[in-house]
Protein backbone atom coordinates (compact mmCIF):
# COMPACT_ATOMS: atom_id res chain seq x y z
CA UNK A 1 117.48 67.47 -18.62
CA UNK A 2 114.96 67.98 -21.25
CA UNK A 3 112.37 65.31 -21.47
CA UNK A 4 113.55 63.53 -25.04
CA UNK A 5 116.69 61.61 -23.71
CA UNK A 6 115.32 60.60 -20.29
CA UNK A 7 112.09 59.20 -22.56
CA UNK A 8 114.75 57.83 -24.75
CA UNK A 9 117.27 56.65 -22.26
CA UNK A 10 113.76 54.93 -19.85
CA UNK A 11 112.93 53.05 -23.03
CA UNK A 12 115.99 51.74 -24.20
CA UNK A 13 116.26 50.43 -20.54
CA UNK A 14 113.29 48.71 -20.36
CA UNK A 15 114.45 46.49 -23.30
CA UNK A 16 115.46 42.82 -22.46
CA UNK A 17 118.88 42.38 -22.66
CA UNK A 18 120.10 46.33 -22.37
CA UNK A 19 122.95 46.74 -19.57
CA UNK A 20 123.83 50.07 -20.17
CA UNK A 21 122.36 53.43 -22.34
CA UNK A 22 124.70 56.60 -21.86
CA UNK A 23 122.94 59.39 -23.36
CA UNK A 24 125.47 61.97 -25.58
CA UNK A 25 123.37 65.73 -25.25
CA UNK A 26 125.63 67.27 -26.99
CA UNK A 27 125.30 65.22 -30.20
CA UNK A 28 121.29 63.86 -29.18
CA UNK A 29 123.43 60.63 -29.74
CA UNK A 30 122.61 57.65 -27.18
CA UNK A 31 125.26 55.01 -26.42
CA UNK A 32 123.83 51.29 -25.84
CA UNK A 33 125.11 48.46 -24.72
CA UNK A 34 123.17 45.22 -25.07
CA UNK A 35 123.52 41.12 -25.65
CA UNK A 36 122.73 40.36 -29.17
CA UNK A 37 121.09 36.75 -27.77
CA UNK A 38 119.00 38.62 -26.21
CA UNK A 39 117.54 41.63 -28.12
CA UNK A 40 119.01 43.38 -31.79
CA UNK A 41 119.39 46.90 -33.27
CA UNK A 42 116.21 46.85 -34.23
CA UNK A 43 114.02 45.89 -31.49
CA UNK A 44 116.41 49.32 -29.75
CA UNK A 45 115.09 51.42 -32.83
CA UNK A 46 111.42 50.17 -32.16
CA UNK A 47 111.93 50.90 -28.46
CA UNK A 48 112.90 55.08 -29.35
CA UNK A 49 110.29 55.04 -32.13
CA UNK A 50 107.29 53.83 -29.81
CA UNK A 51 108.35 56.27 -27.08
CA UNK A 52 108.46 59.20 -29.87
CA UNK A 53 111.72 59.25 -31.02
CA UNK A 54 112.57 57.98 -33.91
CA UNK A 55 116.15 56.50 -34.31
CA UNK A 56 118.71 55.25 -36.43
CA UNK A 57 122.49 52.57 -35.71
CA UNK A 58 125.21 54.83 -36.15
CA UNK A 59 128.56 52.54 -36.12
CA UNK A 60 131.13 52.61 -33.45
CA UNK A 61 134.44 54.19 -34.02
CA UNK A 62 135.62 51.22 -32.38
CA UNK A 63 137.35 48.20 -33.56
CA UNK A 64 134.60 44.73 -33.69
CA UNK A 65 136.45 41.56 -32.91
């Protein structure tokens, strides 16, 4: 493990309201689940940026409902 996603990964977990981060190596893409009542995409991007790594929302593949 190289030190950027378990940085990344540790601070998207210590965000309120983040149950899950799965971290892609491959594509240096992480995977986040969270409850929009209690953070947003933006307080996640915040989270990377402060630890170092800047980020960016990339959309699911998968179908909203």
């Amino acid at each position: 493990f190289s030190a950027g996603p378990i940085t990344v990964m540790a601070a998207l977990n210590r965000v309120v309201g983040v149950t899950s981060v799965f971290f892609l190596y491959e594509d240096r893409e992480a995977r986040v689940t969270f409850d929009d009542d209690k953070t947003t995409v933006e307080a996640l991007t915040q989270a990377t940026t402060n630890a170092g790594y800047p980020s960016t929302l990339k959309q699911s593949q998968a179908k909203q409902e």
